[in-house]
Structure formats: structure tokens, C-alpha cells
N, C-alpha and C. Protein backbone atom coordinates (compact mmCIF):
# COMPACT_ATOMS: atom_id res chain seq x y z
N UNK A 1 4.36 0.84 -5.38
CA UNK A 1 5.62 1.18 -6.01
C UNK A 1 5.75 2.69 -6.02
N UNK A 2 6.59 3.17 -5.86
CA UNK A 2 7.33 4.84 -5.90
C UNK A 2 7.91 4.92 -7.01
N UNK A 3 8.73 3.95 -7.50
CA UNK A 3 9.33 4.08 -9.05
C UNK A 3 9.35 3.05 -9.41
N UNK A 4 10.46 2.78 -10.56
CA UNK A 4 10.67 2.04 -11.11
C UNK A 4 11.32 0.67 -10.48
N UNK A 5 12.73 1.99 -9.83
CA UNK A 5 13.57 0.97 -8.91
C UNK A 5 13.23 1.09 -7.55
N UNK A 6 11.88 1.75 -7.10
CA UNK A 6 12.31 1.91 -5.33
C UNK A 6 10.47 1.44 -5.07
N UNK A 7 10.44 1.08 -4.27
CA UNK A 7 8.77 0.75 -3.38
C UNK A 7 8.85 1.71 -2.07
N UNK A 8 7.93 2.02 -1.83
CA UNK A 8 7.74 2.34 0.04
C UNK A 8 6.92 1.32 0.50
N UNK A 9 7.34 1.04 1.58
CA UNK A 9 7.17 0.04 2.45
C UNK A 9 6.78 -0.10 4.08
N UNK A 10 5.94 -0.55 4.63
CA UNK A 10 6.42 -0.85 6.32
C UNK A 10 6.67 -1.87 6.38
N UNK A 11 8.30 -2.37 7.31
CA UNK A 11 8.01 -3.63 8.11
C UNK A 11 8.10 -3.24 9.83
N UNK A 12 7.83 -4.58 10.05
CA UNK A 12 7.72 -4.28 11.30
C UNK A 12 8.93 -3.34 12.13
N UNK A 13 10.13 -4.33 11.74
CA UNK A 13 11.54 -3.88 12.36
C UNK A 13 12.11 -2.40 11.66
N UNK A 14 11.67 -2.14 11.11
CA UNK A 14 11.81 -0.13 10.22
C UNK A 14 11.05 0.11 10.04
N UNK A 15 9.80 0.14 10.05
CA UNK A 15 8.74 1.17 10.21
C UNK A 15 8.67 1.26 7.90
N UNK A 16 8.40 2.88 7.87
CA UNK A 16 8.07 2.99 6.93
C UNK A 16 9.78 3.88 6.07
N UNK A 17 9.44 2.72 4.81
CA UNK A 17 10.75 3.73 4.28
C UNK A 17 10.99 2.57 2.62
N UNK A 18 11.88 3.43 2.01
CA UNK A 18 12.01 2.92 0.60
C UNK A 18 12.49 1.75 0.73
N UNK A 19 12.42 1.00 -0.29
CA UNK A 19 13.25 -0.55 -0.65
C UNK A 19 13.60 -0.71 -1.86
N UNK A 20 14.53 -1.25 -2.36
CA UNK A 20 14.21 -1.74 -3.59
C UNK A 20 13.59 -2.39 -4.39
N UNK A 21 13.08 -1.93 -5.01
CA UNK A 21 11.61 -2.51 -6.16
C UNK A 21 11.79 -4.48 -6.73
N UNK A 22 12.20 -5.17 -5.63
CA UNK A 22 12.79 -6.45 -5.60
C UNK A 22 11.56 -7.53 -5.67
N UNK A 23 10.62 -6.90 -5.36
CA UNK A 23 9.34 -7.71 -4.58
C UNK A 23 9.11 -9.14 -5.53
N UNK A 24 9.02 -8.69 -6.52
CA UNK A 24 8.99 -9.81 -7.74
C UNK A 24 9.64 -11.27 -7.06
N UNK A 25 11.12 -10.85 -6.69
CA UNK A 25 12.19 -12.27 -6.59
C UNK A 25 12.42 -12.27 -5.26
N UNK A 26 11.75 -11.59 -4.10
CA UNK A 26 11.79 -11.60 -2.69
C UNK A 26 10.48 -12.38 -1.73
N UNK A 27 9.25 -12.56 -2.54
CA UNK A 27 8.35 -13.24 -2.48
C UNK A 27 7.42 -14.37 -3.47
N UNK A 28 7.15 -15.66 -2.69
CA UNK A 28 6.75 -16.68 -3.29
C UNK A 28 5.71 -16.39 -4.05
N UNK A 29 4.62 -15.53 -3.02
CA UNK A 29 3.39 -15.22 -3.68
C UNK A 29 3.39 -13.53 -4.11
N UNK A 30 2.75 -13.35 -5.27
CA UNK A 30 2.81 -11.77 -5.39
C UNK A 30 1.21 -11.69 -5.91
N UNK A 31 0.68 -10.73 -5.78
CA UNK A 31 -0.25 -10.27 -6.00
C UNK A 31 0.03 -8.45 -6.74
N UNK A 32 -0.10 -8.17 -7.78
CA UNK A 32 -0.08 -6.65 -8.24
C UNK A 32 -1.28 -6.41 -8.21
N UNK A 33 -1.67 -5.31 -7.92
CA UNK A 33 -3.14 -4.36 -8.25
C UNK A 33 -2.81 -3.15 -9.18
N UNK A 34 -3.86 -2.42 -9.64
CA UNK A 34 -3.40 -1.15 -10.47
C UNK A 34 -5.49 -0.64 -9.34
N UNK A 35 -5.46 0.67 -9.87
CA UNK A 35 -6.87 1.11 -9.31
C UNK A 35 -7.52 1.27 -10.43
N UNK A 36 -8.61 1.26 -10.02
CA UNK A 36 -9.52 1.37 -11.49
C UNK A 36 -9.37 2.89 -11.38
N UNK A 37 -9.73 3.69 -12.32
CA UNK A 37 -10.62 4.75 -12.77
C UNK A 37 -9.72 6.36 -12.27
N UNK A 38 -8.42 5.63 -12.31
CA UNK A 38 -7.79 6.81 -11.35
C UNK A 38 -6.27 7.00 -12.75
N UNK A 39 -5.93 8.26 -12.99
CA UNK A 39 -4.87 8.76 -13.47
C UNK A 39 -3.28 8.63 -13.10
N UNK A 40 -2.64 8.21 -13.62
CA UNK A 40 -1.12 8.27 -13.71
C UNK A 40 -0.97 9.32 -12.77
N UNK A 41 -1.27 10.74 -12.73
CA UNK A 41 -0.99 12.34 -11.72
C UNK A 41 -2.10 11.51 -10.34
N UNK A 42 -2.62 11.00 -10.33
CA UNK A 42 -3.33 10.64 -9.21
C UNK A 42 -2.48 9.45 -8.09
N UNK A 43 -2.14 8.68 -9.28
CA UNK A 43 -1.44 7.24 -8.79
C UNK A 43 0.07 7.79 -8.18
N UNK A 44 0.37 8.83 -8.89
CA UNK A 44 1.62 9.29 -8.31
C UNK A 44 1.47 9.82 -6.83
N UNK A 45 0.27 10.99 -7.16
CA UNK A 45 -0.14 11.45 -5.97
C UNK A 45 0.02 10.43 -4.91
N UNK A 46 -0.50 9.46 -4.65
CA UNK A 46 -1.07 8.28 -3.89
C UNK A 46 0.40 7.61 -3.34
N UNK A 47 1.88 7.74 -4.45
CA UNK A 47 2.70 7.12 -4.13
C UNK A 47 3.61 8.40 -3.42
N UNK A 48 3.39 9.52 -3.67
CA UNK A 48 3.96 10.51 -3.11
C UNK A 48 3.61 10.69 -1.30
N UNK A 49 2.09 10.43 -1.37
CA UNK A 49 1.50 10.58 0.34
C UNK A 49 2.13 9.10 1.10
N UNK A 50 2.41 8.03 0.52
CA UNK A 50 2.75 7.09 1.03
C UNK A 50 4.26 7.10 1.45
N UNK A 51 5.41 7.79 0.28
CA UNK A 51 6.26 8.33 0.47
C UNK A 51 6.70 9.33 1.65
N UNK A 52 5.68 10.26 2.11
CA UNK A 52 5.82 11.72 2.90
C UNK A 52 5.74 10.79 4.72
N UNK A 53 5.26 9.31 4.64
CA UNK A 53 5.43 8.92 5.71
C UNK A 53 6.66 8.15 6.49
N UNK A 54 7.47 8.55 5.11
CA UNK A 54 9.42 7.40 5.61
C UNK A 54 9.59 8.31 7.17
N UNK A 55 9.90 7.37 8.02
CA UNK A 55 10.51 7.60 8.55
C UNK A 55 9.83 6.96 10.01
N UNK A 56 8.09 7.03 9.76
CA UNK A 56 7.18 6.79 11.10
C UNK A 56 6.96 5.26 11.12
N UNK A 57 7.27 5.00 12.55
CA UNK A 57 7.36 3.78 12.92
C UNK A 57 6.29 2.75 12.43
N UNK A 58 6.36 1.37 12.60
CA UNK A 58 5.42 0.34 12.73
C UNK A 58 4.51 0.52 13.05
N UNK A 59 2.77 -0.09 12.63
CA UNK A 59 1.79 0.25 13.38
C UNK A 59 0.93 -1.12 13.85
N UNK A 60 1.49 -1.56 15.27
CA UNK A 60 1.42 -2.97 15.69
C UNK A 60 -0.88 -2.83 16.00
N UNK A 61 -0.75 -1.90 16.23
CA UNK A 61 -2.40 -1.60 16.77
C UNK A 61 -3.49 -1.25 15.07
N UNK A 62 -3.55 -2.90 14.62
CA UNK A 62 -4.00 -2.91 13.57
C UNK A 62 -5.32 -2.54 13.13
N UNK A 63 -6.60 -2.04 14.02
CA UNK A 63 -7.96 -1.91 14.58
C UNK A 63 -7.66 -0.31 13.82
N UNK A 64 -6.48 0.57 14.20
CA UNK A 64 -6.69 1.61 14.43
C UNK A 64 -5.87 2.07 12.79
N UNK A 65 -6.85 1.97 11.70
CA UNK A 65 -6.33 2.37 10.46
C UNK A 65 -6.52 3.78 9.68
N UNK A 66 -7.07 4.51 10.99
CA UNK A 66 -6.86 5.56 11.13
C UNK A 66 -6.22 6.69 11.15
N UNK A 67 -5.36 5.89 11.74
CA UNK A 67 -3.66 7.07 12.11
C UNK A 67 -2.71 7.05 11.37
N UNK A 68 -2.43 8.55 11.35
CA UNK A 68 -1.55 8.93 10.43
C UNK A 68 0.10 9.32 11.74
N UNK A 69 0.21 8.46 12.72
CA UNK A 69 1.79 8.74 13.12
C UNK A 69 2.24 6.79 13.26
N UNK A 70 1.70 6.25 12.30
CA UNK A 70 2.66 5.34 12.56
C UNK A 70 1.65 3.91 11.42
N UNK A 71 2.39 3.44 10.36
CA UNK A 71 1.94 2.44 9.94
C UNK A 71 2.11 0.89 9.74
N UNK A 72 0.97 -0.11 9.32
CA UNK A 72 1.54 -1.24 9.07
C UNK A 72 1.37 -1.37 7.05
N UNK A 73 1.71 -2.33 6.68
CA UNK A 73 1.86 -2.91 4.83
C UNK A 73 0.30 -2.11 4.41
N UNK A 74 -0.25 -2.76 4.46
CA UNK A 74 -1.66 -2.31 3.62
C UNK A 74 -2.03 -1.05 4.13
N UNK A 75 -1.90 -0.86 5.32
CA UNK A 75 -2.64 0.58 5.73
C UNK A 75 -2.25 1.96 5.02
N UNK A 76 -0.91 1.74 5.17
CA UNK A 76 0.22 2.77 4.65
C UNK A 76 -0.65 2.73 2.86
N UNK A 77 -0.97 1.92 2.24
CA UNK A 77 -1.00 1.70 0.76
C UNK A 77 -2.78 2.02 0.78
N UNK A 78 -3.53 1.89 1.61
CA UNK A 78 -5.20 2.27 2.08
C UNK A 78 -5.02 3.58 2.63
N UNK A 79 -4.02 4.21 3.26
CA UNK A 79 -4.32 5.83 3.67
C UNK A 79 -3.92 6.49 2.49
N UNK A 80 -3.08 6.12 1.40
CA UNK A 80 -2.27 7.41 1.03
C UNK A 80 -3.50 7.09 -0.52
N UNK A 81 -4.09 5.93 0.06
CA UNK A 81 -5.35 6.39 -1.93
C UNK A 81 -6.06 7.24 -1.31
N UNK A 82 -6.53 6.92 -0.11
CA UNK A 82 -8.27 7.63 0.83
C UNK A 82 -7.75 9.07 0.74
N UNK A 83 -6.31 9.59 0.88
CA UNK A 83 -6.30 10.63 1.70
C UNK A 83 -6.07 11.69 0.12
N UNK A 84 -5.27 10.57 -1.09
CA UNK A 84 -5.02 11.48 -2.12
C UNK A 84 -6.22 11.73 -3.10
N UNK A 85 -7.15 10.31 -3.29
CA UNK A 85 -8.14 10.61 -4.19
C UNK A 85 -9.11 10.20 -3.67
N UNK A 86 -9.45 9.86 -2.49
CA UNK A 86 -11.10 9.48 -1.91
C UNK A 86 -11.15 8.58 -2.20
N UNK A 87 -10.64 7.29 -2.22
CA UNK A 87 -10.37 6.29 -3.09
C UNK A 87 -10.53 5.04 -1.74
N UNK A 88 -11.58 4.22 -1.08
CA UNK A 88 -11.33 3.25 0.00
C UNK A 88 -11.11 2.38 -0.81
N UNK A 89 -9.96 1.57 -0.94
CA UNK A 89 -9.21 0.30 -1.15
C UNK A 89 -9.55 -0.94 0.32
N UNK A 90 -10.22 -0.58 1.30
CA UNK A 90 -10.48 -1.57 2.13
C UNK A 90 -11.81 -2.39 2.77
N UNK A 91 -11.57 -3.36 1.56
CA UNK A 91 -12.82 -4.30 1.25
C UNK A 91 -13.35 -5.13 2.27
N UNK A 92 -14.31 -4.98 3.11
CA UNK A 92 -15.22 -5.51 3.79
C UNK A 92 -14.70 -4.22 4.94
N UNK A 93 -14.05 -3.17 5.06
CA UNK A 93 -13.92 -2.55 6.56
C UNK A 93 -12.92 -3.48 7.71
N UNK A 94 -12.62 -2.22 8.64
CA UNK A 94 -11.98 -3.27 9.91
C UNK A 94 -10.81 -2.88 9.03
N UNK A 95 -10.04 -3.99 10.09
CA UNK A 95 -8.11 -3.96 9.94
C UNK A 95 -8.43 -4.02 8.13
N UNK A 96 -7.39 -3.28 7.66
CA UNK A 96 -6.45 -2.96 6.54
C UNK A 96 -5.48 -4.85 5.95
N UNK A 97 -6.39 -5.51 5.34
CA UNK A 97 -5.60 -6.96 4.80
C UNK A 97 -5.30 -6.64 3.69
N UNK A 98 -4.03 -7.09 3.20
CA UNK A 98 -3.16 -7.13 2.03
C UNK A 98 -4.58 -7.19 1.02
N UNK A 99 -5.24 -8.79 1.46
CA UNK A 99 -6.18 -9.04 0.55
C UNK A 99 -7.12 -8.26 -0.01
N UNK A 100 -7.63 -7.61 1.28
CA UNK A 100 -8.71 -6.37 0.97
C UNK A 100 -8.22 -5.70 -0.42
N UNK A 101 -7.07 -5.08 -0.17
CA UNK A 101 -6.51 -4.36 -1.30
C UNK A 101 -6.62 -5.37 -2.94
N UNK A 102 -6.24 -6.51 -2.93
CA UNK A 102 -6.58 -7.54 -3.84
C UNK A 102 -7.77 -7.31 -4.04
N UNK A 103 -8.85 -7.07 -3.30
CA UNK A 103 -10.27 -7.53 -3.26
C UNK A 103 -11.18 -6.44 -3.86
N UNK A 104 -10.41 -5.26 -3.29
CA UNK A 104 -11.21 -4.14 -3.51
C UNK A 104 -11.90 -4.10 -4.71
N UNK A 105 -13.48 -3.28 -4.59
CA UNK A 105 -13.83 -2.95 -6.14
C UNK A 105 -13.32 -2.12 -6.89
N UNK A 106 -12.29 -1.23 -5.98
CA UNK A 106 -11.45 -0.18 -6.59
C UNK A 106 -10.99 -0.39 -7.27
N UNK A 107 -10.07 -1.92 -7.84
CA UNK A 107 -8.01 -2.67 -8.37
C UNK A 107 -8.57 -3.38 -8.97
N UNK A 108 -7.94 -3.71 -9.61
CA UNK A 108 -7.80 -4.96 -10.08
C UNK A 108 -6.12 -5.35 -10.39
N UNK A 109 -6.23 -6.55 -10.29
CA UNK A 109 -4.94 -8.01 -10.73
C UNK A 109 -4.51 -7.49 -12.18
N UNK A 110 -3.02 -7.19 -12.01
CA UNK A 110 -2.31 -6.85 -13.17
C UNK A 110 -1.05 -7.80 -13.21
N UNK A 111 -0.64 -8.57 -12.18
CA UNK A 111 0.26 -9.66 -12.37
C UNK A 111 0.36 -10.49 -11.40
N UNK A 112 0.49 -11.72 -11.31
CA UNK A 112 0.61 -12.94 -10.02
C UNK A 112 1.72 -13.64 -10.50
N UNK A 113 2.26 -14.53 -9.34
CA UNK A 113 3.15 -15.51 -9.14
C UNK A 113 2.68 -16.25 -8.08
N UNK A 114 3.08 -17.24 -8.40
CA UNK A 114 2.79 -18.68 -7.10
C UNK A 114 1.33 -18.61 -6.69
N UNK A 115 0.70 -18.10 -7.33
CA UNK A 115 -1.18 -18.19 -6.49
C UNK A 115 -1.58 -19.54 -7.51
């Protein structure tokens, strides 16, 4: 989330860029995380670096969660903790899964639907 009312996002067909904070009533299943051990000025941080990437395309080459010119859902939300607070959100390594982020020892579950 970026705010209240807006998320950053990748999909495939737009790349990376705001949405409206809808996610709640746009998906069956939801999963929320919060990070452990990390500050409100940190978490912002984290939503600000995820933010600074609107505009860069899809990142279909999922192996490579590396790169910073182009993302997919989780990666975009796994680069901008690593890069703002040292923070790896990606549990077991390899491609960047939604779940990982669920999984991490970093988060924990702050709200579900449909699980």
C-alpha cells in the first residue's frame, strides 16, 4: 500500500504504477502482511522505493529478481524492503512468490479473506 486510497502495483499489461487501494473487494483471496521490527519512516521508505518505479514495464523473466528496470507483483514489494531497509522478504530464495512474502520470517498476517 502507498496510502490510504492508492497501492503500487505491477500487472502484466501496465507494468508498474498506482491503483486504487480496492484490493479488499477486487480479490477472492487476500492475504495482508505488516514487517516485523521495522518503523512507520521505514515502511514508508519501502512504499516510496516501490513508488519511484511507476512507470517500468512488466518483468516476465521471473529468475531474474534482481533488476531494477522492469518488475513483476512480489518482486517490486521484495526490492523496495531489500533496497530501503536490508530487509529479504523472500522465503526459501529463487523467483519472488506472493507466498514467500506471506511466509517470510520478516511479516506477519494482519488480515485474510477467503483462505
Amino acid at each position: 500500500m502507498y496510502s490510504q486510497t492508492k497501492t503500487v502495483e505491477s500487472f502484466p499489461e501496465k507494468g508498474v504504477k498506482t491503483y486504487d487501494n480496492d484490493w479488499n473487494k477486487k480479490y477472492k483471496t487476500v492475504y495482508a502482511v505488516t514487517t516485523k521490527g521495522t518503523t512507520v519512516a521505514q515502511d514508508a521508505k519501502a512504499a516510496d522505493r516501490a513508488y519511484s518505479h511507476k512507470g517500468k514495464p512488466y518483468n516476465w523473466e521471473f529468475t531474474n529478481i534482481n533488476t531494477t528496470k522492469k518488475f513483476y507483483c512480489s518482486q517490486l514489494v521484495y526490492e523496495a524492503y531489500k533496497y530501503s531497509t536490508g530487509l529479504n522478504l523472500n522465503h526459501g530464495g529463487g523467483i519472488v512468490f506472493p507466498i514467500d512474502l506471506v511466509n517470510s520470517s520478516h511479516t506477519y498476517i494482519i488480515y485474510t479473506k477467503g483462505v
